[in-house]
N, C-alpha and C. Protein backbone atom coordinates (compact mmCIF):
# COMPACT_ATOMS: atom_id res chain seq x y z
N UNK A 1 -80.45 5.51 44.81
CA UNK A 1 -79.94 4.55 43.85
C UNK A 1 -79.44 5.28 42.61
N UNK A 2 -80.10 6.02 41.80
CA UNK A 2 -80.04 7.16 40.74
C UNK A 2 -78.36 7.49 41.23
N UNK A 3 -78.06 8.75 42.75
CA UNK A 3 -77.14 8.82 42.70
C UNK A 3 -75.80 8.81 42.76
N UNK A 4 -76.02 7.41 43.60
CA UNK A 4 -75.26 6.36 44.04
C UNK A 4 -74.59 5.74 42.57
N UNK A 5 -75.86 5.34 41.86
CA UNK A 5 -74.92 4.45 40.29
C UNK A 5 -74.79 5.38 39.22
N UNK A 6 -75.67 6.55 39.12
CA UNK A 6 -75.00 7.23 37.64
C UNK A 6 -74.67 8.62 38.18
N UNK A 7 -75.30 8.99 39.29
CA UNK A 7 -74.59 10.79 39.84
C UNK A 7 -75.78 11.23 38.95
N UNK A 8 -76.36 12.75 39.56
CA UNK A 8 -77.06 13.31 39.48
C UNK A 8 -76.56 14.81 39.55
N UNK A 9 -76.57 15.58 38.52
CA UNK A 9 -76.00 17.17 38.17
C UNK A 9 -76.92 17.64 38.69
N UNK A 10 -78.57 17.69 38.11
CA UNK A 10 -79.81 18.52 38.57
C UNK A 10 -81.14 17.09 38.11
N UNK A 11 -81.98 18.10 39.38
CA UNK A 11 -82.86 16.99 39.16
C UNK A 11 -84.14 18.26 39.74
N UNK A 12 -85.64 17.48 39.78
CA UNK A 12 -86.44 18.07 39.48
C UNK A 12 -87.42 16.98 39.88
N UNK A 13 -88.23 17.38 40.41
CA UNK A 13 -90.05 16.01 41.36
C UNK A 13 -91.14 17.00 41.37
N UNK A 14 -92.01 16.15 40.77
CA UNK A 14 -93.36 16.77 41.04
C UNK A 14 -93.65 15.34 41.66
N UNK A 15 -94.82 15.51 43.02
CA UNK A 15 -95.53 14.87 43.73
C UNK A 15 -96.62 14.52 43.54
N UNK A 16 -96.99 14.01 42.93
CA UNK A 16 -99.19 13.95 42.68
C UNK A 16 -99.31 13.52 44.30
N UNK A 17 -100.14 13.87 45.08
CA UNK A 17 -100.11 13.70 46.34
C UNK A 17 -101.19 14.00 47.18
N UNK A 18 -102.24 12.88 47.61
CA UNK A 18 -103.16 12.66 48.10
C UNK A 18 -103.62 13.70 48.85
N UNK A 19 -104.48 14.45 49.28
CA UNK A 19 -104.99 15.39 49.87
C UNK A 19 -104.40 15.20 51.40
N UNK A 20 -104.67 16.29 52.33
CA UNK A 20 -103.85 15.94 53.79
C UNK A 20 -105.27 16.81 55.08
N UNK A 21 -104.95 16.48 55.94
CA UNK A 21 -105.63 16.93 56.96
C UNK A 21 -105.51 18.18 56.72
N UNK A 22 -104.10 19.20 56.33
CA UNK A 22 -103.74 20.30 56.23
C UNK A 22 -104.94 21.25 55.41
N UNK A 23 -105.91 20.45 54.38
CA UNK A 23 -106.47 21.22 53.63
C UNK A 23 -107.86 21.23 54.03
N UNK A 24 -108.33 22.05 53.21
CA UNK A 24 -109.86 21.80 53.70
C UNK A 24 -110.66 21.64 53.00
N UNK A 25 -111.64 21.02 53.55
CA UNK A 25 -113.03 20.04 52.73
C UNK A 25 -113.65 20.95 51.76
N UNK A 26 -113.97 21.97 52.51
CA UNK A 26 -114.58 23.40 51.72
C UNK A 26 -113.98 24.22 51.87
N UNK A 27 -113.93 25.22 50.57
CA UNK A 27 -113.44 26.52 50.66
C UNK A 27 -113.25 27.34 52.22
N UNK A 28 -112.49 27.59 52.76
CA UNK A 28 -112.27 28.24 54.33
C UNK A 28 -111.28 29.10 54.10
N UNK A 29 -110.90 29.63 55.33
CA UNK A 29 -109.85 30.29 55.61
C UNK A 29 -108.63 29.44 55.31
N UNK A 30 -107.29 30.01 55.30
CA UNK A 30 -106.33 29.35 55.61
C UNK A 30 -105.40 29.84 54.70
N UNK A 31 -103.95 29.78 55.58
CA UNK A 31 -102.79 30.95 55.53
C UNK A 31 -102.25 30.69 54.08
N UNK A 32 -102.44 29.35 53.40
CA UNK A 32 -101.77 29.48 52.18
C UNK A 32 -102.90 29.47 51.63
N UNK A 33 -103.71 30.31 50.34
CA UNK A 33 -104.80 30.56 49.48
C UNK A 33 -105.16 29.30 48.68
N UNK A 34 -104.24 29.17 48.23
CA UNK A 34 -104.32 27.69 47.18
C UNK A 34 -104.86 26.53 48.32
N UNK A 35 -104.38 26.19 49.78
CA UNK A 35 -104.82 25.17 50.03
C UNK A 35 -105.76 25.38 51.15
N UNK A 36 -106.31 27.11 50.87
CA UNK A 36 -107.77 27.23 51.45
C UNK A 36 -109.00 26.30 50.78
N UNK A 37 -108.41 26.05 49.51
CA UNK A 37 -109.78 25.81 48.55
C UNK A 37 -110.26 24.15 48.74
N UNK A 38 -110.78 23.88 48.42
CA UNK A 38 -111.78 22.82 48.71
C UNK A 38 -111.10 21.58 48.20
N UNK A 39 -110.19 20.53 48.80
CA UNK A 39 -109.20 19.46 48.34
C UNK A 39 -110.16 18.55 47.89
N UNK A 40 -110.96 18.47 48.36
CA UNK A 40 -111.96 16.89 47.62
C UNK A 40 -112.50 17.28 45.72
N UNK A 41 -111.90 18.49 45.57
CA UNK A 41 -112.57 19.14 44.17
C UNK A 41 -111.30 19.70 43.84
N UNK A 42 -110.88 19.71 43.62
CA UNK A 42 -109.39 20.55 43.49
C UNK A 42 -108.18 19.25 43.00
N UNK A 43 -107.52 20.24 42.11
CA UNK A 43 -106.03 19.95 42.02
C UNK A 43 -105.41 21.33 42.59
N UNK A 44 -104.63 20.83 43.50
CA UNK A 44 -104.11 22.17 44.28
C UNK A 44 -102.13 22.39 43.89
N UNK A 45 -101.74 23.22 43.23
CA UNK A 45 -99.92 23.00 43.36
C UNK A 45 -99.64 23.78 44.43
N UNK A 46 -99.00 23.15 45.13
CA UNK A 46 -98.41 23.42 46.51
C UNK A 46 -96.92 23.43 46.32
N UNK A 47 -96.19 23.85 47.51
CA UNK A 47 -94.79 23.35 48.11
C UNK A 47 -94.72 22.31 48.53
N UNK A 48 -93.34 21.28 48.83
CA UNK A 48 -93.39 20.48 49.17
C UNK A 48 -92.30 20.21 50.16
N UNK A 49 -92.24 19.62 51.37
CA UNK A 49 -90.90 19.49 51.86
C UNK A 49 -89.95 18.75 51.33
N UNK A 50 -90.34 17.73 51.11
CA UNK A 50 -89.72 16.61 50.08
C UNK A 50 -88.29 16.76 49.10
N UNK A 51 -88.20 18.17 48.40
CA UNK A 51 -87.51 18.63 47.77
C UNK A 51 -86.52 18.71 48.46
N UNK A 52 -86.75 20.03 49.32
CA UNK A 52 -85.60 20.31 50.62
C UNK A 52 -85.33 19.19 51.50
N UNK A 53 -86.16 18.04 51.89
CA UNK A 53 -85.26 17.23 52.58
C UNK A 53 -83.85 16.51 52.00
N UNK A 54 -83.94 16.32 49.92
CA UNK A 54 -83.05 15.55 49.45
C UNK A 54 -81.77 16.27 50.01
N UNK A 55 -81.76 17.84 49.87
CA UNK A 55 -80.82 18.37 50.22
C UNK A 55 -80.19 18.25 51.67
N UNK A 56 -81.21 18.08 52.12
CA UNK A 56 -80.74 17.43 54.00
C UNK A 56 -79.74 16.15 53.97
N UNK A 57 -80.63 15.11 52.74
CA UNK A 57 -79.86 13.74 53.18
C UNK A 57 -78.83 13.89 52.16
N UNK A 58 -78.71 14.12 51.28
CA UNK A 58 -78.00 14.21 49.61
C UNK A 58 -76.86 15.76 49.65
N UNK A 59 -76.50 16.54 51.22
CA UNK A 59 -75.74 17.79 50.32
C UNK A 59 -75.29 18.10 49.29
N UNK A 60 -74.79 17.33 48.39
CA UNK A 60 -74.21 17.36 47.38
C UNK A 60 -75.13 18.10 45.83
N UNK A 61 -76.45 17.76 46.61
CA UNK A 61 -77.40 18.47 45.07
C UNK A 61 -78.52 19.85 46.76
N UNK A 62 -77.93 19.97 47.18
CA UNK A 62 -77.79 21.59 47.67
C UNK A 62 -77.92 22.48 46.44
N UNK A 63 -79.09 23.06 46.03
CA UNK A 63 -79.11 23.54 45.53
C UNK A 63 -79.28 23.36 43.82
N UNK A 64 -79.31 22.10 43.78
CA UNK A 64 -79.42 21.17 42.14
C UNK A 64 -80.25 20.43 42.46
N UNK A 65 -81.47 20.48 43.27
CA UNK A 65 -83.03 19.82 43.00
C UNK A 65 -83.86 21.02 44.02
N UNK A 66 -85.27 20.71 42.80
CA UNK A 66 -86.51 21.22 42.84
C UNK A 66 -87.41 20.56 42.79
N UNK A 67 -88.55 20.74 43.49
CA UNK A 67 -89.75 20.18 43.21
C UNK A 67 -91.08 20.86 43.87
N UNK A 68 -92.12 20.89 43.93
CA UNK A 68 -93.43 20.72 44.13
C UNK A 68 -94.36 19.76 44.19
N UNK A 69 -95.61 19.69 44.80
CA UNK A 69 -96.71 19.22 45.10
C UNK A 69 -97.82 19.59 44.17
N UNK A 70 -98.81 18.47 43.69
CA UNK A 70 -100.03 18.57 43.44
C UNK A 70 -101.01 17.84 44.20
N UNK A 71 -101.39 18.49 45.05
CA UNK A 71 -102.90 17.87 45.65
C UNK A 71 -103.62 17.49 45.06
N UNK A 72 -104.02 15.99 45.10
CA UNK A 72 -105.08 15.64 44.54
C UNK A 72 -106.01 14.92 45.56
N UNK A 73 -107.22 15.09 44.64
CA UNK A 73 -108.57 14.76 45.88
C UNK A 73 -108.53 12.62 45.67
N UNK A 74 -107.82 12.03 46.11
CA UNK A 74 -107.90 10.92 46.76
C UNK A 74 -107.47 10.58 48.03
N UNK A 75 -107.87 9.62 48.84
CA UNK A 75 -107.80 9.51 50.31
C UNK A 75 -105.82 8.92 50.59
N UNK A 76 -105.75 8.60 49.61
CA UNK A 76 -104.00 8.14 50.36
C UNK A 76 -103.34 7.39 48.88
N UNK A 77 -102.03 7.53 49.11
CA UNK A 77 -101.04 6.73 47.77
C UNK A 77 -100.75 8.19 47.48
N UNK A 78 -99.63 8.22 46.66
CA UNK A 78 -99.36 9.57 45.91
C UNK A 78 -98.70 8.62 45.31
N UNK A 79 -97.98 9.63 44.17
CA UNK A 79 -96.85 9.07 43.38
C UNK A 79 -95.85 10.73 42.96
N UNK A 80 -94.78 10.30 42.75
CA UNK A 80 -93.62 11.24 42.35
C UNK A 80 -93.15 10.84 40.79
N UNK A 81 -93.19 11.82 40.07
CA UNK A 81 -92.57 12.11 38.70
C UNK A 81 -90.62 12.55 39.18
N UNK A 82 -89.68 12.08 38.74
CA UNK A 82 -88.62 12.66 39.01
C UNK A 82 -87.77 12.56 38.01
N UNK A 83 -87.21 13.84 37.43
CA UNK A 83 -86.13 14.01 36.43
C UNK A 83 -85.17 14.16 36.98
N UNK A 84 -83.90 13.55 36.28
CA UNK A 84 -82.60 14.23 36.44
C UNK A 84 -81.99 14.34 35.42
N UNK A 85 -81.03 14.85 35.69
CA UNK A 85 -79.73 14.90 34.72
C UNK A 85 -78.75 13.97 35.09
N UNK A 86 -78.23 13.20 34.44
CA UNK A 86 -77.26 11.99 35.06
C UNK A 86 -75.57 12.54 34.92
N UNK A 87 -74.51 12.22 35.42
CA UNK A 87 -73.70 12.34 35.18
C UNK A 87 -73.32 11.46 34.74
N UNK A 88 -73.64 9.88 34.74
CA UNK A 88 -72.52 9.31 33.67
C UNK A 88 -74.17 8.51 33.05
N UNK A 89 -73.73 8.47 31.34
CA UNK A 89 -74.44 8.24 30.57
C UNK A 89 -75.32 6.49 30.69
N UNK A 90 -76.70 6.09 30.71
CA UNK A 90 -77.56 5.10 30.78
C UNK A 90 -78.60 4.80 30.26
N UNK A 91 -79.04 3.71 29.87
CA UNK A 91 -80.16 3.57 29.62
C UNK A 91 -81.74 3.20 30.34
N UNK A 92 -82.48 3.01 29.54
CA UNK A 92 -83.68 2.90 30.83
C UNK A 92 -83.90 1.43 31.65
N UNK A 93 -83.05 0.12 30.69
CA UNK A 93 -82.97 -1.10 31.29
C UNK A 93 -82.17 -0.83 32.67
N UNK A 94 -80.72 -0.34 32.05
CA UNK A 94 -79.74 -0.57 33.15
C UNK A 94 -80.23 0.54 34.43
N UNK A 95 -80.92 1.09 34.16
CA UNK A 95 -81.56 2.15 35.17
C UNK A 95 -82.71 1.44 35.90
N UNK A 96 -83.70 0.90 35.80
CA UNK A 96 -84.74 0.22 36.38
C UNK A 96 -83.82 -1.42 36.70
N UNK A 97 -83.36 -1.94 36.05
CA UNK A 97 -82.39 -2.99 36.79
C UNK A 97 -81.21 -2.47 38.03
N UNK A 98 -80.91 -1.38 37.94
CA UNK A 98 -80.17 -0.56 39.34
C UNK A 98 -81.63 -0.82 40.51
N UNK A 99 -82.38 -0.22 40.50
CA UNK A 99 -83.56 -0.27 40.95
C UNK A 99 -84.00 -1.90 41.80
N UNK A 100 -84.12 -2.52 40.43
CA UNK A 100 -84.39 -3.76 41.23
C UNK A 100 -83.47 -4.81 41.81
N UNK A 101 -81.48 -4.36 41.48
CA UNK A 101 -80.98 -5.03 42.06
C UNK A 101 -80.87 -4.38 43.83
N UNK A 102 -81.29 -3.00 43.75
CA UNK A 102 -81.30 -2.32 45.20
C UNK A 102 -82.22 -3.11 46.24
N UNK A 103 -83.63 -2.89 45.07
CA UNK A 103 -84.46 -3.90 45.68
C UNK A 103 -84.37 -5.01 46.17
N UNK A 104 -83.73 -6.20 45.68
CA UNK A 104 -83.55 -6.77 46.20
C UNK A 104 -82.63 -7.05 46.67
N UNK A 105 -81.40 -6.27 47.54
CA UNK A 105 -80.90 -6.46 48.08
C UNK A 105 -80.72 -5.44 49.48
N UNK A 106 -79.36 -4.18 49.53
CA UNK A 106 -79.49 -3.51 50.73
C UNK A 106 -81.16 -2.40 51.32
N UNK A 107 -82.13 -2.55 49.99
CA UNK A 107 -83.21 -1.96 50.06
C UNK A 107 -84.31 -2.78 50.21
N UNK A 108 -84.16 -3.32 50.47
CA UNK A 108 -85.03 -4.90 50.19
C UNK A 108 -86.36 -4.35 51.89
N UNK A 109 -87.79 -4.64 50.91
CA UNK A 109 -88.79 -3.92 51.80
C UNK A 109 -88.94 -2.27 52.22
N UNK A 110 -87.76 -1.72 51.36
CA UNK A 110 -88.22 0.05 51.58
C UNK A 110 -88.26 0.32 49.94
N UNK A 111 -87.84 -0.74 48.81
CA UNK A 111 -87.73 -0.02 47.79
C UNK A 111 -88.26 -1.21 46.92
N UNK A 112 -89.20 -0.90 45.95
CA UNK A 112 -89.73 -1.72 44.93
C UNK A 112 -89.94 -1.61 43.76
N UNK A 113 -90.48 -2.38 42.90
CA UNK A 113 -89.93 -2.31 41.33
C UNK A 113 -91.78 -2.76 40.65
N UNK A 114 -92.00 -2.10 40.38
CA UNK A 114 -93.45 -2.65 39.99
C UNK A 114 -93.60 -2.87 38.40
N UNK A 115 -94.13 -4.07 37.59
CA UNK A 115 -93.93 -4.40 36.08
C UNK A 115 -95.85 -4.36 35.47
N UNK A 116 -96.53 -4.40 36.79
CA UNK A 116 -97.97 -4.62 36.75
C UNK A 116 -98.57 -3.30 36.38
N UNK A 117 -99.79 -3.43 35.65
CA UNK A 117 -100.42 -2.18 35.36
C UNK A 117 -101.33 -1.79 36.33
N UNK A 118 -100.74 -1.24 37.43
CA UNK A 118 -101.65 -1.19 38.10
C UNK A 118 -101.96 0.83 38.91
N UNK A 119 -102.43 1.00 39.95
CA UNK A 119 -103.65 2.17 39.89
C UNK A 119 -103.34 2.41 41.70
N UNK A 120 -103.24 3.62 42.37
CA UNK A 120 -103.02 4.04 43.03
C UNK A 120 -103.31 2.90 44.50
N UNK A 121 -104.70 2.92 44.39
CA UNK A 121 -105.00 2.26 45.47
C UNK A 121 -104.53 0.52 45.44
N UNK A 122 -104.14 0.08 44.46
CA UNK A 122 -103.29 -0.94 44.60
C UNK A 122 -102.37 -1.10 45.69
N UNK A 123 -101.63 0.13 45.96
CA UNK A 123 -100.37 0.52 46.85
C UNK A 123 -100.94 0.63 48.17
N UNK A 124 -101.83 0.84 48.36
CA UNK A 124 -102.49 1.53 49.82
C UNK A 124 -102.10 0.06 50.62
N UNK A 125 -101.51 0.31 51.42
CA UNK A 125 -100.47 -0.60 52.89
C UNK A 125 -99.54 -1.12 52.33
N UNK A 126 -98.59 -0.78 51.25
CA UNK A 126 -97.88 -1.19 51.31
C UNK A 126 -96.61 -0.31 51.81
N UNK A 127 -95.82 -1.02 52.66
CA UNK A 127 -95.01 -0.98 53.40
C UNK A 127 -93.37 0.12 52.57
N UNK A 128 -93.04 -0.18 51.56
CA UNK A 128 -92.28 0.16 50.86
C UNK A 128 -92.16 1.88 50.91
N UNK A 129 -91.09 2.37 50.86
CA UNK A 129 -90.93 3.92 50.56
C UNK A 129 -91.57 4.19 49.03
N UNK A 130 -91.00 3.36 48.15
CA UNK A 130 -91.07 3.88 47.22
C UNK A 130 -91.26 2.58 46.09
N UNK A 131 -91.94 2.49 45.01
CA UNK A 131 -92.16 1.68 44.33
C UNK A 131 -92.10 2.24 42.55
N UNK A 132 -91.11 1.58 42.20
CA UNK A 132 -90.82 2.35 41.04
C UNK A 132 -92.22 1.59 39.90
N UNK A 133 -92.14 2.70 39.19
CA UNK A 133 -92.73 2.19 37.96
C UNK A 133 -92.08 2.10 36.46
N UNK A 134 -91.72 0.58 36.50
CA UNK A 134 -91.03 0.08 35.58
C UNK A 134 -91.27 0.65 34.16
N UNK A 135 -92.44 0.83 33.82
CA UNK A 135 -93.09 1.16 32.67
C UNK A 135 -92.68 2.44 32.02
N UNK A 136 -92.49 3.57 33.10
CA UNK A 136 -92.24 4.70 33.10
C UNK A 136 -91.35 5.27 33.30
N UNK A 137 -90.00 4.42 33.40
CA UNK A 137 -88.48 4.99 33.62
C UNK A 137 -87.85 5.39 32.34
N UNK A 138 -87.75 6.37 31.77
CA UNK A 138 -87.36 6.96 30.89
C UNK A 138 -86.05 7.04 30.69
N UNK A 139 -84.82 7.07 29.84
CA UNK A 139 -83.82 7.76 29.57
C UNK A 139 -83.63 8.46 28.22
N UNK A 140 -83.29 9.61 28.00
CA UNK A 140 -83.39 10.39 27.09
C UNK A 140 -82.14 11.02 26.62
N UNK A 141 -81.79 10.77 25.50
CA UNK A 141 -80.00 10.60 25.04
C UNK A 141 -79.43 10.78 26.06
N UNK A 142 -79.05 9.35 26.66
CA UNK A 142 -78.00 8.84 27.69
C UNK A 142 -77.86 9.47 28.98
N UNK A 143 -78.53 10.65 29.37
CA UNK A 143 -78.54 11.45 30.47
C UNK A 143 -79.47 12.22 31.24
N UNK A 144 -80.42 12.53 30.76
CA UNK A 144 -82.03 13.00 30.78
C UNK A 144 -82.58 11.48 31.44
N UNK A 145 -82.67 11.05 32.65
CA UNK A 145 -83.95 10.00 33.28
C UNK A 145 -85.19 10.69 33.63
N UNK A 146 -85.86 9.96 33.82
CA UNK A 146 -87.28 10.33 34.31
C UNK A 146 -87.81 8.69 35.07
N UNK A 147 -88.18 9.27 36.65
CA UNK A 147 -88.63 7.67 37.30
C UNK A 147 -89.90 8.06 37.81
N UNK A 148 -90.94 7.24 37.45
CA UNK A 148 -92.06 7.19 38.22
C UNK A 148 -91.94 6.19 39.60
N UNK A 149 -92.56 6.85 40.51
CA UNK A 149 -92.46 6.05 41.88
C UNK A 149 -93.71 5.94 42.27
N UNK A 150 -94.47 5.03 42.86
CA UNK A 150 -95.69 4.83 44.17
C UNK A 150 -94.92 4.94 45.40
N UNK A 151 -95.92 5.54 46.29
CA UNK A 151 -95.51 5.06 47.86
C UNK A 151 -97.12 5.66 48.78
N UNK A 152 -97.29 5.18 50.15
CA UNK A 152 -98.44 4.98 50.54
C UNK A 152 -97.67 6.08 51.64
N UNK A 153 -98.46 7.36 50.81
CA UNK A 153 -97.54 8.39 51.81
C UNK A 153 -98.76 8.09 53.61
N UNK A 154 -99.06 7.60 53.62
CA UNK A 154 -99.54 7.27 54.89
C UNK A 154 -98.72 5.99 55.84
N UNK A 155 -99.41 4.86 55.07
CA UNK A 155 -98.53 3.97 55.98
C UNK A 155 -97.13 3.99 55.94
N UNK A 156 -96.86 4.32 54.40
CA UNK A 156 -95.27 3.56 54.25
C UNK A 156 -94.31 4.39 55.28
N UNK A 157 -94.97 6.17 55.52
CA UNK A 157 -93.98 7.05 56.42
C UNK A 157 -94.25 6.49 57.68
N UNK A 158 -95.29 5.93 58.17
CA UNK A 158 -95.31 5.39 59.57
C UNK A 158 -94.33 4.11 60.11
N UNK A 159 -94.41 3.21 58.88
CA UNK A 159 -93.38 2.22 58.70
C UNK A 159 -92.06 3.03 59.14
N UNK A 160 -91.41 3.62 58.24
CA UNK A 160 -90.18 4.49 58.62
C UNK A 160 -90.10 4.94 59.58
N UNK A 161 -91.10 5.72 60.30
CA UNK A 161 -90.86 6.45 61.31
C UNK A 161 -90.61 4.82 62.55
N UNK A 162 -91.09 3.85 62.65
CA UNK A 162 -91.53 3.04 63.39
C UNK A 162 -89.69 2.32 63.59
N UNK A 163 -89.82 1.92 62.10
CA UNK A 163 -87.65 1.79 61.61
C UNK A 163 -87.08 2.68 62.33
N UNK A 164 -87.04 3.89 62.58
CA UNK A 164 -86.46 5.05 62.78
C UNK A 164 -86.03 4.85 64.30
N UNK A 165 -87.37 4.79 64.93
CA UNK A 165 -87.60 4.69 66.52
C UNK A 165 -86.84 3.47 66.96
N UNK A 166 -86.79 1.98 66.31
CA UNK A 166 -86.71 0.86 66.95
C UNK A 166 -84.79 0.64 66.44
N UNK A 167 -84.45 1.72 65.77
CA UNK A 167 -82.69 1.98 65.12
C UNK A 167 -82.21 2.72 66.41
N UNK A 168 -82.69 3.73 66.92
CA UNK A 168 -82.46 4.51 67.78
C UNK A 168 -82.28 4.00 68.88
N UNK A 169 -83.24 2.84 69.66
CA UNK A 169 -83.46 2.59 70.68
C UNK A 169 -82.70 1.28 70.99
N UNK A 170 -81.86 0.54 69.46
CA UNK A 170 -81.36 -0.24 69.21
C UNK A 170 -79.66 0.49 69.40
N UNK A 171 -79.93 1.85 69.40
CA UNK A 171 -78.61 2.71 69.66
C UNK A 171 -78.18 3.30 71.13
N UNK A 172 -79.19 2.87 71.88
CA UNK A 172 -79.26 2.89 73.46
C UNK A 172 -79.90 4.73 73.46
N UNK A 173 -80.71 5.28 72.56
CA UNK A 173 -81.15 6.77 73.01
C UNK A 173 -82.65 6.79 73.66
């Protein structure tokens, strides 16, 4: 949505992001050091794929987004911090109203707009990719955004993947 309505020069995500099978309970072995250490006690900064996939779906910021992971010790929900740089100048209304006219329309059930004060596990099953947080959409002289998002990196990717399968099979593969 971001670069669809205002274009995006560079951008930048940190992940707060629920602990994963990948890590371990207690200090152990394991090939990356940082996520040898004990996830239920830990904030861990990791890599993330996430970054490199925008560049998969988005070529165009090839190389003009970054990001990382922070492990944190809760069972599911994450949320994403994301900056950009805009190319054409906005504010934080007309930016979170982009958002919720997506929402409710060609995004309608993968993308949401949240106004409630609400807390990680709120999100847990919900279906949505991504759930903005209204509260926290920033714009910073006309070009500098910043969007907070929820998403239930558990169910909501199973949802997708489930979309994914029943598009495909709807494509005769």
């Amino acid at each position: 949505v971001m670069h669809q309505e205002f274009g995006i020069k560079l951008g930048s995500m940190v992940t707060v992001h629920s602990y994963t099978n990948d890590q371990r309970i207690l200090d152990l072995p394991h090939k990356d050091l940082r996520r040898a250490r004990a996830a239920a006690l830990n904030i861990i900064p990791t890599s993330t794929g996430a970054a490199k996939a925008v560049a998969e779906v988005i070529p165009s910021l090839k190389g003009r987004f970054a990001g990382y992971a922070l492990r944190v010790p809760t069972p599911t929900v994450s949320i994403v911090d994301f900056t950009a740089v805009l190319e054409k100048s906005t504010d934080a209304e007309t930016l979170v109203n982009a958002f919720r006219a997506a929402s409710d329309t060609y995004l309608k059930g993968i993308l949401g707009v949240n106004d409630l004060p609400l807390v990680s596990m709120d999100f847990k099953g919900d279906s949505r990719s991504s759930i903005v947080e209204s509260e926290y959409c920033t714009v910073q002289d006309g070009t500098l955004a910043k969007v907070v998002s929820w998403y239930d990196n558990e169910w909501a990717y199973s949802v997708r993947v489930t979309d994914l399968i029943n598009y495909m099979q709807s494509k005769g593969f």
